[in-house]
Protein backbone atom coordinates (compact mmCIF):
# COMPACT_ATOMS: atom_id res chain seq x y z
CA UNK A 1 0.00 0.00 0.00
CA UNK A 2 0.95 3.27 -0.62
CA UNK A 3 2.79 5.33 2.55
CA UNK A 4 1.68 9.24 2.72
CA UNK A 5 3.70 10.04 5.38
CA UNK A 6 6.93 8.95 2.74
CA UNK A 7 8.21 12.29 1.53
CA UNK A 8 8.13 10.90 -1.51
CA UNK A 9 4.80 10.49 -1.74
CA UNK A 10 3.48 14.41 -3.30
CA UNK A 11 6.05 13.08 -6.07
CA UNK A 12 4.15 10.40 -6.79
CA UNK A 13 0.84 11.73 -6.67
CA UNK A 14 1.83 14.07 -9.21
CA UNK A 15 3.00 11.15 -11.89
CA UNK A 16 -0.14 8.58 -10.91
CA UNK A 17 -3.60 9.38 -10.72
CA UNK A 18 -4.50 6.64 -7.65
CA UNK A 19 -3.13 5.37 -5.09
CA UNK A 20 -3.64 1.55 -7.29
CA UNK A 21 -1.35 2.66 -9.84
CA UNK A 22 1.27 3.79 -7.10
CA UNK A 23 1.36 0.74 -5.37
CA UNK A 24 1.64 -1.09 -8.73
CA UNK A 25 4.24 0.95 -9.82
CA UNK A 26 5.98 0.15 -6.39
CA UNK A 27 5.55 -3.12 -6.55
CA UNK A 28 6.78 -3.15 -9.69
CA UNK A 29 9.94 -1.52 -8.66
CA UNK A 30 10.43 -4.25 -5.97
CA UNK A 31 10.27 -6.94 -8.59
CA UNK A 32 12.92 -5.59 -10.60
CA UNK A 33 14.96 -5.32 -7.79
CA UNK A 34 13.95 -8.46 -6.26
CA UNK A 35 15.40 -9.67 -9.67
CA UNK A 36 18.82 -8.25 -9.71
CA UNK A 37 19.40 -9.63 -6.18
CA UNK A 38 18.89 -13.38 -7.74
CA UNK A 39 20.61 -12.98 -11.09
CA UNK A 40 23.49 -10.80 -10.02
CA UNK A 41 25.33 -13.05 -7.17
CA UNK A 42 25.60 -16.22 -9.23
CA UNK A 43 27.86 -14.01 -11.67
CA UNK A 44 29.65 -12.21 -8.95
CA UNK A 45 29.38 -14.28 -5.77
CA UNK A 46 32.56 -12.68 -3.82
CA UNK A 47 31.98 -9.31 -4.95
CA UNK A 48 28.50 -9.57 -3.93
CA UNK A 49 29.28 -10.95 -0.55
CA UNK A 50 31.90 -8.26 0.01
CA UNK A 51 29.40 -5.32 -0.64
CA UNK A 52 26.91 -6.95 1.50
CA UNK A 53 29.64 -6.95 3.80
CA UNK A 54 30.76 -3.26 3.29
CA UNK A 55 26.74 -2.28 3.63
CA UNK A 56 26.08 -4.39 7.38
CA UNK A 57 29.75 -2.21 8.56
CA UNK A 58 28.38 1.03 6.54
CA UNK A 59 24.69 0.94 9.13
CA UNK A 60 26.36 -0.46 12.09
CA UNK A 61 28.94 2.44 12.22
CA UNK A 62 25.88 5.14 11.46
CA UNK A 63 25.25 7.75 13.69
CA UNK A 64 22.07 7.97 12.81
CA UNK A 65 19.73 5.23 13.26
CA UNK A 66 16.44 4.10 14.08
CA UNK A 67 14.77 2.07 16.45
CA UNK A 68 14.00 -1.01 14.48
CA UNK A 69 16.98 -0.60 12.24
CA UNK A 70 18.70 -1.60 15.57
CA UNK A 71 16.60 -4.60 16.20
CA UNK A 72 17.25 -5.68 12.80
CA UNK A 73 21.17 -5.69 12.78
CA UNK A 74 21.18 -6.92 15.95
CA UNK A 75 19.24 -9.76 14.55
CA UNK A 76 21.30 -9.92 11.40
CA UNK A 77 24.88 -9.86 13.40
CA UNK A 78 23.51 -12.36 15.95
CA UNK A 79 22.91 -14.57 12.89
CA UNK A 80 25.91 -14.39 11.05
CA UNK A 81 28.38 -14.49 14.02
CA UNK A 82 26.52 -17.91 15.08
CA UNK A 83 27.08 -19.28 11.73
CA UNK A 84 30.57 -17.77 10.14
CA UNK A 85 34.11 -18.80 12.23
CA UNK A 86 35.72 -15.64 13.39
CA UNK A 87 38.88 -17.15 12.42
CA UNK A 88 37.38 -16.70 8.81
CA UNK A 89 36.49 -13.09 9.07
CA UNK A 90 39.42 -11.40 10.89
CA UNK A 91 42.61 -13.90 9.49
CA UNK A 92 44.10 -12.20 7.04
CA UNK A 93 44.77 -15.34 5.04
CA UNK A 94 40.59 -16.10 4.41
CA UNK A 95 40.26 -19.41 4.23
CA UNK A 96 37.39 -19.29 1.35
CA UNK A 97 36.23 -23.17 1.48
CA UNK A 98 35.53 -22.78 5.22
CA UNK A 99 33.80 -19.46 4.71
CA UNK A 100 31.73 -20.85 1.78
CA UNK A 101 30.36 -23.35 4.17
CA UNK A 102 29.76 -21.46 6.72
CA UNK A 103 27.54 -18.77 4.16
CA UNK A 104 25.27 -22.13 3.05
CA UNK A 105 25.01 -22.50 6.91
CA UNK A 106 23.73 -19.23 7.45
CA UNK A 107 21.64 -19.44 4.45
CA UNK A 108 20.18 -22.58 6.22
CA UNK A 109 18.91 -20.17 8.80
CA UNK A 110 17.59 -17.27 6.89
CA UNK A 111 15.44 -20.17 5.12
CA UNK A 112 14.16 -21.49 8.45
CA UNK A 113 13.28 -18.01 9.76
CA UNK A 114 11.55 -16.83 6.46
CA UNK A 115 10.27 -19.40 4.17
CA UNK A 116 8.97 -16.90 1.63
CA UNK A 117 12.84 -16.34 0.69
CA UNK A 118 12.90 -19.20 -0.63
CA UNK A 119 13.31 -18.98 -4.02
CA UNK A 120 16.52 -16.51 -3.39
CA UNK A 121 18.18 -20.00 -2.92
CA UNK A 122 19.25 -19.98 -6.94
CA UNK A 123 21.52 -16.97 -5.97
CA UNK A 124 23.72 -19.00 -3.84
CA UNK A 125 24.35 -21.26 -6.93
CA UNK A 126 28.12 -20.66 -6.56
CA UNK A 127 28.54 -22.32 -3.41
CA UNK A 128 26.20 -25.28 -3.78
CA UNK A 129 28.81 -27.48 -4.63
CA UNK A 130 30.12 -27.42 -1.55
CA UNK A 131 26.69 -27.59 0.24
CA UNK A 132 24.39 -29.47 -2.04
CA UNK A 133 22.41 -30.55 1.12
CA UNK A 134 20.99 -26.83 1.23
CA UNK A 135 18.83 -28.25 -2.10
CA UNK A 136 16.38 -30.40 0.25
CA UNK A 137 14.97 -27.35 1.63
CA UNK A 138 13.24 -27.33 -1.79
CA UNK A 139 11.04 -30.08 -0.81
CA UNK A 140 10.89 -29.65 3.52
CA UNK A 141 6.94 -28.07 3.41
CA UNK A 142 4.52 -28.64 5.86
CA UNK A 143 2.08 -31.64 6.08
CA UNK A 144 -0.49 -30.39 4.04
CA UNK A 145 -1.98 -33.48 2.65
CA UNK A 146 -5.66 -33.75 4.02
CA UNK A 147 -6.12 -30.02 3.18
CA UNK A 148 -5.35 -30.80 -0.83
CA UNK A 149 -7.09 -34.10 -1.12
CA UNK A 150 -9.98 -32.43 0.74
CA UNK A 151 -10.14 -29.38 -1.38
CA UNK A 152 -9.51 -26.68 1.84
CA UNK A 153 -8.11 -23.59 0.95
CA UNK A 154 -4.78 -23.42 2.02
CA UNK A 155 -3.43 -19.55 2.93
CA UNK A 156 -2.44 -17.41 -0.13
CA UNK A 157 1.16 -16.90 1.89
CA UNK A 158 1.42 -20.42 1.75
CA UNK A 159 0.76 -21.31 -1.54
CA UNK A 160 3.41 -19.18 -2.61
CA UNK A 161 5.88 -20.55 -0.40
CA UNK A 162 5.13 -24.09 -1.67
CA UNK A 163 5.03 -22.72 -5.29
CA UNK A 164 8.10 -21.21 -4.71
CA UNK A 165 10.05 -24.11 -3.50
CA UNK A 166 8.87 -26.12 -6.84
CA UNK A 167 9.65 -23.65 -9.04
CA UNK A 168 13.32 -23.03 -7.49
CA UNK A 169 13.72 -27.02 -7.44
CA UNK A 170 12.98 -26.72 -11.49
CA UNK A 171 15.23 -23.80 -12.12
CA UNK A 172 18.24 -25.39 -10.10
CA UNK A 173 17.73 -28.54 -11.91
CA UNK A 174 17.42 -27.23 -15.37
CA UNK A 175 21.16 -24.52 -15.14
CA UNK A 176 22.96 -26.71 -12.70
CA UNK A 177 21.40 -30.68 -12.73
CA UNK A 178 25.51 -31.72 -11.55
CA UNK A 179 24.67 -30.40 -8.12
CA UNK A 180 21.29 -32.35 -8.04
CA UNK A 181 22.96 -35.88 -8.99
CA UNK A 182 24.01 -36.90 -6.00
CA UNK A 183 20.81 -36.09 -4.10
CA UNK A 184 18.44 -37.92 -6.85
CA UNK A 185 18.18 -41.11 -4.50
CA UNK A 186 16.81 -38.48 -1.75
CA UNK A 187 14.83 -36.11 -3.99
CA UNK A 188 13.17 -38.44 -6.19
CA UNK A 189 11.51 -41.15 -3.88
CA UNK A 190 10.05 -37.86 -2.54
CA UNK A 191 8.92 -36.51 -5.46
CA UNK A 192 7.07 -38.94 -6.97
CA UNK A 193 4.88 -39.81 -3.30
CA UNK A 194 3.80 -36.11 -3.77
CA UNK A 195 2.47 -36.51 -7.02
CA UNK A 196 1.15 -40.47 -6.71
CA UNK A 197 -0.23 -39.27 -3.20
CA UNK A 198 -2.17 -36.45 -4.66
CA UNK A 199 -0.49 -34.08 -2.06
CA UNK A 200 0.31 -31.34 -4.64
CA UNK A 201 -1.90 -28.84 -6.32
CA UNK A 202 -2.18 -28.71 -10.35
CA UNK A 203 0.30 -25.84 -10.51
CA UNK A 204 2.81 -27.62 -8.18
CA UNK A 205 2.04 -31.03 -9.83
CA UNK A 206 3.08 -29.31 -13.03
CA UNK A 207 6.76 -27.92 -11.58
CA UNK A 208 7.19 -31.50 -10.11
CA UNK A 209 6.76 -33.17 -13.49
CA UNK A 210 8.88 -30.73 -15.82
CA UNK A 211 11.53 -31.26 -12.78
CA UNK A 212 11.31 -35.34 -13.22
CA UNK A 213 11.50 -35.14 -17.52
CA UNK A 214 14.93 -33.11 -16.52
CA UNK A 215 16.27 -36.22 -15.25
């Protein structure tokens, strides 16, 4: 929804006749950038990291900052420092397997506390190799199975999280099926209860399939 209050708001009230077409346009905008953040990292994992890095030091060292920006990094740092070896961080001879690890370990986390992320997965491509395991997360959803065979309507929040974790399974196994091989024996068995089980709906029956004629 649109924000008033946002001083940028008189700006776009002057380009957009309702507030519809500014939130669409927003949205919009959030898309694209949604976008960039997937495509961009698999090209330029460390430099990616490194800004992310350079960003996190940029707010922590601001004078200026809010309330829940506070509650946020304090979130974010608690996260990271669980997950990433100091040793990794401060050494100055980085020990970039270890570190690697340790980011598909954190990423392990960010997944468990917000499932809608999910499809953000595909932009940790590079480092997959080194933690294929993170590509079961695809197919962890919640027991749903009496809900679909008895036609309930399942939340719109999570029908996009369990679209979402189809789709990414499709796109990771269509650019990069070498990381998949050695979880087939896991993924598959999986795969084809949900369909024979009727546990998936048509548009997730429909990702599953395309992903099985991959392999």
């Amino acid at each position: 929804m649109s924000n008033k209050s946002l001083p940028g708001y008189r700006y776009a009230a002057i380009d957009f006749d309702t507030d519809f077409e500014i939130d669409h346009a927003s949205m919009g905008s959030t898309q694209r950038m949604t976008d960039a953040i997937r495509l961009i990292p698999p090209i330029l994992p460390d430099k990616v990291f490194e800004w992310l890095r350079a960003k996190c030091t940029s707010m922590l060292n601001s004078p200026t900052i809010s309330s829940s920006e506070c509650q946020a990094i304090s979130t974010m740092t608690d996260c990271i420092m669980s997950a990433i070896p100091s040793e990794s961080v401060r050494g100055s001879d980085i020990n970039q397997i270890e570190l690697a690890k340790s980011i598909m370990l954190l990423l392990v986390q960010l997944i468990d506390y917000n499932g809608n992320q999910l499809q953000m997965i595909v932009a940790f491509s590079e480092y997959m190799d080194l933690y294929p395991e993170i590509l079961l997360k695809c197919l962890e959803k919640p027991n749903e199975k009496d809900f679909i065979q008895q036609q309930k309507i399942l939340s719109e929040s999570t029908r996009n999280l369990r679209r979402k974790a189809a789709a990414s399974l499709v796109r990771i196994g269509s650019t990069m099926p070498n990381l998949l091989q050695p979880l087939l024996p896991q993924i598959m068995p999986l795969v084809s209860n949900y369909i024979q089980s009727s546990q998936l709906m048509r548009i997730e029956q429909t990702l599953m399939i395309e992903f099985l004629v991959l392999f």
